[in-house]
N, C-alpha and C. Protein backbone atom coordinates (compact mmCIF):
# COMPACT_ATOMS: atom_id res chain seq x y z
N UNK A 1 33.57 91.19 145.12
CA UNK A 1 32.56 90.78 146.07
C UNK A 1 31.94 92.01 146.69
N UNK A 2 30.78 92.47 146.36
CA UNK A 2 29.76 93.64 146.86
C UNK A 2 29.22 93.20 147.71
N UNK A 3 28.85 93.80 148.73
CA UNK A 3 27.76 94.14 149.88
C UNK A 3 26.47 93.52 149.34
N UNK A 4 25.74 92.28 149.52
CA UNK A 4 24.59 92.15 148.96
C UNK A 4 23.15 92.83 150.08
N UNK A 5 22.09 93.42 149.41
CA UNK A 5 21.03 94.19 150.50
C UNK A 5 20.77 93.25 151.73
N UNK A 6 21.16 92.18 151.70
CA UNK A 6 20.65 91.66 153.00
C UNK A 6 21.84 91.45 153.80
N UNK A 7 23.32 92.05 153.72
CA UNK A 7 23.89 92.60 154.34
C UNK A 7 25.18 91.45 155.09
N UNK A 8 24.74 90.30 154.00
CA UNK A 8 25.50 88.87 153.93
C UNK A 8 26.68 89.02 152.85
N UNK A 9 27.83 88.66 153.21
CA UNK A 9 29.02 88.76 152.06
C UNK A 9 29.45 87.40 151.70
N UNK A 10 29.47 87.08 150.44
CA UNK A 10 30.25 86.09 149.78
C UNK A 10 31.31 85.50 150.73
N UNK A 11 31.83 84.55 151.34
CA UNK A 11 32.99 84.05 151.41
C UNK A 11 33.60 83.20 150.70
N UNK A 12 35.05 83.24 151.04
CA UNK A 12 36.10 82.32 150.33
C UNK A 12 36.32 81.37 151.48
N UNK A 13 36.14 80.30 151.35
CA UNK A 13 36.75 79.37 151.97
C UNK A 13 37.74 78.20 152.15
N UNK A 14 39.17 78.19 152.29
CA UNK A 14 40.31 76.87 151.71
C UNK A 14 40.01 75.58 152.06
N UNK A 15 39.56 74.84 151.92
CA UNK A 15 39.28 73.65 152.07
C UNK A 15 40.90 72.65 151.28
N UNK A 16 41.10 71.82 152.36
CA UNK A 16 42.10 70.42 151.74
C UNK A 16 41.25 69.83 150.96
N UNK A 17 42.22 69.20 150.10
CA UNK A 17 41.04 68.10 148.90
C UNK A 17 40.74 67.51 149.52
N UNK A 18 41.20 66.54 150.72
CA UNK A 18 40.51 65.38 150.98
C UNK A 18 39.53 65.84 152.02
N UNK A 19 39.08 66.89 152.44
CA UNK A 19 37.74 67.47 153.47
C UNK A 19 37.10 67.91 152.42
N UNK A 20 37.08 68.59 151.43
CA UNK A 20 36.58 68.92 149.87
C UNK A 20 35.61 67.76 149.83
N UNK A 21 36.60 66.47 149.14
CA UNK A 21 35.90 65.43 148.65
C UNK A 21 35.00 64.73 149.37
N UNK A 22 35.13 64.51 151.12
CA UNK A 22 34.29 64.38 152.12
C UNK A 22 33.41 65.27 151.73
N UNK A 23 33.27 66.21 151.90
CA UNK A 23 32.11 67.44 151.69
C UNK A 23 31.13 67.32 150.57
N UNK A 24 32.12 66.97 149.52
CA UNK A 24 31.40 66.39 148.21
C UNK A 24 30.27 65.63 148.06
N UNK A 25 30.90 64.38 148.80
CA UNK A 25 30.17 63.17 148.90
C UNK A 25 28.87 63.39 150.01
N UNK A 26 28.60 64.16 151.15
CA UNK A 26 27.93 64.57 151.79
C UNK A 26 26.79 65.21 151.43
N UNK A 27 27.27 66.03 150.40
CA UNK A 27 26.33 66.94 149.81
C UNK A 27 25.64 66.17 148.42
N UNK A 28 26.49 65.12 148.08
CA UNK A 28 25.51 64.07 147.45
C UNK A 28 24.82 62.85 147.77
N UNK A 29 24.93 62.17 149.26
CA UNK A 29 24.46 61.20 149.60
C UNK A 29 23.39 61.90 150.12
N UNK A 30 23.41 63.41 150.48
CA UNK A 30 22.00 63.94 151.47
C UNK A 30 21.22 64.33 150.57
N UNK A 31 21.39 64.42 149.00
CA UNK A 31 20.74 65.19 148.02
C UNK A 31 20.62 66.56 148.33
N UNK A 32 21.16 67.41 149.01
CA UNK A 32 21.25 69.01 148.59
C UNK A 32 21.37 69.18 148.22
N UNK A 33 20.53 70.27 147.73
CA UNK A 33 20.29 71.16 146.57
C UNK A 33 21.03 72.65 146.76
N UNK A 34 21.66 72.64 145.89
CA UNK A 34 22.94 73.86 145.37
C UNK A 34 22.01 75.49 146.01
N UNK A 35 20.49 75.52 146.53
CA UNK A 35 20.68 76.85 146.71
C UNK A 35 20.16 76.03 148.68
N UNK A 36 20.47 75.30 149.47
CA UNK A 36 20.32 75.15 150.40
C UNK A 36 21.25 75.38 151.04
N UNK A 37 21.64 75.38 152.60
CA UNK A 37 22.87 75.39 153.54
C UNK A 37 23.16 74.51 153.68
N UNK A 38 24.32 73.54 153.84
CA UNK A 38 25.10 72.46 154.09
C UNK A 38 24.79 72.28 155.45
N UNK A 39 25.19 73.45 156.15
CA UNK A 39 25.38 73.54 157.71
C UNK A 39 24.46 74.91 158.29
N UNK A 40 24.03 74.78 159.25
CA UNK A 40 23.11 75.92 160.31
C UNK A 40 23.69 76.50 160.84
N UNK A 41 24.72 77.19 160.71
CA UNK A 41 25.58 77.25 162.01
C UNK A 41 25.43 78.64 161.83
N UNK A 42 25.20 79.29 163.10
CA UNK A 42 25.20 81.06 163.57
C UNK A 42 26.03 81.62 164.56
N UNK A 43 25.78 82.72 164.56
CA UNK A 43 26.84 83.34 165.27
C UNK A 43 26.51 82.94 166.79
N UNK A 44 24.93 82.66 167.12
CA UNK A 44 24.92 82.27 168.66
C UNK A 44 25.93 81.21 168.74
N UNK A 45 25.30 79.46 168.10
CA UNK A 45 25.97 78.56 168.06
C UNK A 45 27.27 78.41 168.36
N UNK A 46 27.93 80.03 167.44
CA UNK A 46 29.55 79.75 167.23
C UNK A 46 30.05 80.39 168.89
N UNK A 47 29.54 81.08 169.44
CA UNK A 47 29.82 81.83 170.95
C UNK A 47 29.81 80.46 171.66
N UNK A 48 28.68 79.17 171.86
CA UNK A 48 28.56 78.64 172.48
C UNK A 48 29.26 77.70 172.53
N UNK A 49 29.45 77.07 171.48
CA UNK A 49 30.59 76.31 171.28
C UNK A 49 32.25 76.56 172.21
N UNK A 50 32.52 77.86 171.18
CA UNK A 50 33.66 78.28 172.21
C UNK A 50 33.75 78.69 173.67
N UNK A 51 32.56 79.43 174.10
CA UNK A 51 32.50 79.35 175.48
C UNK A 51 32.24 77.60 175.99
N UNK A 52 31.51 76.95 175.36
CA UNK A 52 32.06 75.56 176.69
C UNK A 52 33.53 74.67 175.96
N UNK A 53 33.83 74.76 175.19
CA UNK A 53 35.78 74.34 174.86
C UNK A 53 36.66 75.27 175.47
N UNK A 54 36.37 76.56 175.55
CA UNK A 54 36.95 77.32 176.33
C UNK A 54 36.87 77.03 178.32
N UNK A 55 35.67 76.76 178.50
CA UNK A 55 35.71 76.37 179.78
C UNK A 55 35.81 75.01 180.03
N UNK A 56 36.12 74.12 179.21
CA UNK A 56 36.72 72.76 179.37
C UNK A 56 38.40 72.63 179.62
N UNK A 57 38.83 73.36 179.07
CA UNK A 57 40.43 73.94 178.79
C UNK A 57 40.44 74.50 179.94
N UNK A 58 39.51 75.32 180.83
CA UNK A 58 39.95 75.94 182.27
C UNK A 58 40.04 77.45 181.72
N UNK A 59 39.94 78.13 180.22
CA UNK A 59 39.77 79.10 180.27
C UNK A 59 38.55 79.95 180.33
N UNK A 60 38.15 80.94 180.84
CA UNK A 60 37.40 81.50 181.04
C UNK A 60 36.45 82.54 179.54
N UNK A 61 34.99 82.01 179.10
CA UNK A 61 34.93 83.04 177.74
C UNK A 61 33.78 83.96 178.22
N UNK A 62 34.69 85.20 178.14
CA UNK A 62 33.52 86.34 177.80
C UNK A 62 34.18 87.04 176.84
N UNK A 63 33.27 88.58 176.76
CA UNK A 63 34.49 89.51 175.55
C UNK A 63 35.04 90.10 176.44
N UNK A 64 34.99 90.34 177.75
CA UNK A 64 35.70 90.95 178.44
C UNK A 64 37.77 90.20 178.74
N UNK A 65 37.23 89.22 178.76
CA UNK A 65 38.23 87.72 178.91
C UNK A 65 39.26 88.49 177.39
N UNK A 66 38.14 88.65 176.53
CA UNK A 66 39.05 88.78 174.79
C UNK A 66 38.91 87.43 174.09
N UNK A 67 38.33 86.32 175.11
CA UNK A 67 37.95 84.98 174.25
C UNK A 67 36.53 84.74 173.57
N UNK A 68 36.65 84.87 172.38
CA UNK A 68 35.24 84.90 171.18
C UNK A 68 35.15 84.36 170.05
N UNK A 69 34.16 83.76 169.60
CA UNK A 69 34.51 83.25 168.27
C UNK A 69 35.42 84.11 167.21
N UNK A 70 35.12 85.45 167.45
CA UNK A 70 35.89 86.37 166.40
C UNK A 70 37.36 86.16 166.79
N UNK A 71 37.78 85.85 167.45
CA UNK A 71 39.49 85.70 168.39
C UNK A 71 39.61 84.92 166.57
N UNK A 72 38.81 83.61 166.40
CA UNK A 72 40.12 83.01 165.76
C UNK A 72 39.81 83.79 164.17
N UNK A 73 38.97 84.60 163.91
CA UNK A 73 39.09 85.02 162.59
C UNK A 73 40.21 85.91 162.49
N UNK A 74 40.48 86.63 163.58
CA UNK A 74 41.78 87.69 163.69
C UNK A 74 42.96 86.65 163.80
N UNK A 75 42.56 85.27 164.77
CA UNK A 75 43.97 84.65 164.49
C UNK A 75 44.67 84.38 163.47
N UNK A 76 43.55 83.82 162.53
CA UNK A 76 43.84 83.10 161.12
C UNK A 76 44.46 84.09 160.02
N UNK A 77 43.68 85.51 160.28
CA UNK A 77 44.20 86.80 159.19
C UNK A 77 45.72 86.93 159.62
N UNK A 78 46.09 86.97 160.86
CA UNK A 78 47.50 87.18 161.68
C UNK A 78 48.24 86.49 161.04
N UNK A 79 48.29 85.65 161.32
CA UNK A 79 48.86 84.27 160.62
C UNK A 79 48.67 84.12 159.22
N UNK A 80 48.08 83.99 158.63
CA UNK A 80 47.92 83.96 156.83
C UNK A 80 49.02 85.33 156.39
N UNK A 81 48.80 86.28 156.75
CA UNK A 81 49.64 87.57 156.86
C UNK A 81 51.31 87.03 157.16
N UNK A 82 51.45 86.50 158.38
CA UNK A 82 52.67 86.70 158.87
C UNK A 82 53.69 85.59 157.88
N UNK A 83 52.29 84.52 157.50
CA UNK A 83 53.14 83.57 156.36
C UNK A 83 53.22 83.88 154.91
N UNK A 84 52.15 84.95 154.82
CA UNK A 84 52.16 84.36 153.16
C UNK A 84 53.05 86.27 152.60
N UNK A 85 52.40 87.42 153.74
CA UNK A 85 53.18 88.40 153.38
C UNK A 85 51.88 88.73 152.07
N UNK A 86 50.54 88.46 152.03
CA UNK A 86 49.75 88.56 150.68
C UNK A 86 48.72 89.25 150.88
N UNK A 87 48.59 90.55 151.49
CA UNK A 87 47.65 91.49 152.22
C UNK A 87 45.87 91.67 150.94
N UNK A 88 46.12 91.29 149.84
CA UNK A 88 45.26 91.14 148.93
C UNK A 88 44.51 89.98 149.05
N UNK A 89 44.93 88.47 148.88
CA UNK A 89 44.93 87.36 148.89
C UNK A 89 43.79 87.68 150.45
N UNK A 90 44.43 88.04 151.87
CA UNK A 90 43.51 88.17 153.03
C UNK A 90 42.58 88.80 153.07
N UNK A 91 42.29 89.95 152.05
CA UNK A 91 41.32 90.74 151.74
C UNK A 91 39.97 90.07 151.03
N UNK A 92 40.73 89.30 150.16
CA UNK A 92 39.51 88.43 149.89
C UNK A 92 39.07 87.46 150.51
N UNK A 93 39.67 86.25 151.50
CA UNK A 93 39.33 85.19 152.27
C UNK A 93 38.90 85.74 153.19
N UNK A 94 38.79 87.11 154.16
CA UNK A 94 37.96 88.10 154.96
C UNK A 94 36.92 88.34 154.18
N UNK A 95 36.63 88.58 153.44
CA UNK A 95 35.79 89.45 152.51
C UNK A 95 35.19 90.52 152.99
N UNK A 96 36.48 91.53 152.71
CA UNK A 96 36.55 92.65 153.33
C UNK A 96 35.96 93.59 151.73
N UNK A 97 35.48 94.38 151.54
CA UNK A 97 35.18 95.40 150.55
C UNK A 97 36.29 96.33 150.38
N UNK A 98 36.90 97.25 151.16
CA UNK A 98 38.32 97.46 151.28
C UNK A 98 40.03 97.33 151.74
N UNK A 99 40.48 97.50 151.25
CA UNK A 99 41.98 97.10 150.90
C UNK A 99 42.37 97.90 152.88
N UNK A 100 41.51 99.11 152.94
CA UNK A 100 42.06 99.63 154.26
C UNK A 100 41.50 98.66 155.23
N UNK A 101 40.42 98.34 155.39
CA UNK A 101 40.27 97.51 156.14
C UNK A 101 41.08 96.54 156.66
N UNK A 102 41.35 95.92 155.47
CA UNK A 102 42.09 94.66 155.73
C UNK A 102 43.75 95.35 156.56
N UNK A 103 44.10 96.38 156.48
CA UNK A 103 45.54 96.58 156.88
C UNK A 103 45.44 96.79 158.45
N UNK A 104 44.74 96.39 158.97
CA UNK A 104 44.76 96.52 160.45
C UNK A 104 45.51 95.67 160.79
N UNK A 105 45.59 94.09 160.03
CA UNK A 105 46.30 93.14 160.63
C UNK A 105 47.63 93.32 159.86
N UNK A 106 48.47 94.23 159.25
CA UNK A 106 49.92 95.02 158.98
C UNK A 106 50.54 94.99 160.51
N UNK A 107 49.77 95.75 161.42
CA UNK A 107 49.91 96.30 162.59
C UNK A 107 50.74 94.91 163.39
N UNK A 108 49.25 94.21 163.36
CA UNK A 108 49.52 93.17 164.01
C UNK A 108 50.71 92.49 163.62
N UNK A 109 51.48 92.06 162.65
CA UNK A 109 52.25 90.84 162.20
C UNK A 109 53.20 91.59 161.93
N UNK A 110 53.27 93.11 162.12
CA UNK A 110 54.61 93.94 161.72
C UNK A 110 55.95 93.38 162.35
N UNK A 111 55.99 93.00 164.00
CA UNK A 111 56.79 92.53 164.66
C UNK A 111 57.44 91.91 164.03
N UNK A 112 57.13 90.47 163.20
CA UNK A 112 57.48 89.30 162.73
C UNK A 112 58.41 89.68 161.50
N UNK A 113 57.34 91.17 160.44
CA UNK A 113 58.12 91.51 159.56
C UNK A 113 59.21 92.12 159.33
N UNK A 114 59.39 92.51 160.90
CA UNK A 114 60.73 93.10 161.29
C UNK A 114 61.37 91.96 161.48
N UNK A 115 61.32 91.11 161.97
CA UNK A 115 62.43 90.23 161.54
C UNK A 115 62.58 89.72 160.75
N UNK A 116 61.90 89.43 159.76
CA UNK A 116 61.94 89.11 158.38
C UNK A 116 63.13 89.76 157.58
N UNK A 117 62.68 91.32 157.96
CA UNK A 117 63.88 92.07 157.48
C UNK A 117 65.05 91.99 157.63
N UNK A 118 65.16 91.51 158.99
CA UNK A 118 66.65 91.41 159.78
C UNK A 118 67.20 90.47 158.69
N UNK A 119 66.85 89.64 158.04
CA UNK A 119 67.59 88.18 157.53
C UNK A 119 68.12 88.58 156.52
N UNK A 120 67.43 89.56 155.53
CA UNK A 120 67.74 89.82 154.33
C UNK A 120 68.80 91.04 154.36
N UNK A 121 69.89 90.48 153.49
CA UNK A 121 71.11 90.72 153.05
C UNK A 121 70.89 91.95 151.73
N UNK A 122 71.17 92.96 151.82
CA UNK A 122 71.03 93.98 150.82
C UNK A 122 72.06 94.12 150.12
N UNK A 123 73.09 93.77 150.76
CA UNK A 123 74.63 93.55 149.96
C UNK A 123 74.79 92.52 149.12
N UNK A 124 74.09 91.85 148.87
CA UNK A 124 74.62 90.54 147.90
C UNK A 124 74.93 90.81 146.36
């Protein structure tokens, strides 16, 4: 996955079959056409959203706060990391261009992998 000139990257996205097949059927009852958007959605949209669920919950969103739409893309890398242990695999569902990039979230989930370690028996 390259850098295309307008500075937009390919994503990977996991979808369950059965939100898949919803999706499916959506994109054929509306007749879209394969080079249109499904969905509009931008980066304003995505701020706004979370700032009023965030202030429905009683939490407060700015970037100062640290609450942002980007919060849950770092959550999800954290987590995909801390479960799957597949630093390649996250490289591509980020669609990151490099392998260094992606190791920032090592940092993050190291804690966990220390205990990971703790379990395993070298003597067996």
């Amino acid at each position: 996955m390259g850098k295309p000139k307008d500075g937009k990257r390919e994503r990977y996205i996991p979808l369950p079959g059965e939100l898949l097949a919803d999706l499916y059927s959506f994109i054929v009852d509306s007749r879209i056409e394969p080079s249109e958007r499904i969905f509009n959605f931008t980066t304003t949209r995505a701020y706004q959203l979370v700032k009023r669920y965030a202030s429905l919950a009683g939490v407060e969103c700015d970037r100062e706060a640290g609450i942002h739409p980007h919060l849950f893309r770092h959550g999800f890398a954290v987590n995909f990391l801390k479960q799957t242990h597949n630093l390649v695999a996250l490289k591509e569902l980020l669609g990151h261009t490099s392998i260094l990039r992606t190791m920032i979230y090592l940092r993050l989930a190291q804690v966990d992998l220390r205990e990971a370690m703790d379990q395993v028996n070298f003597y067996v």
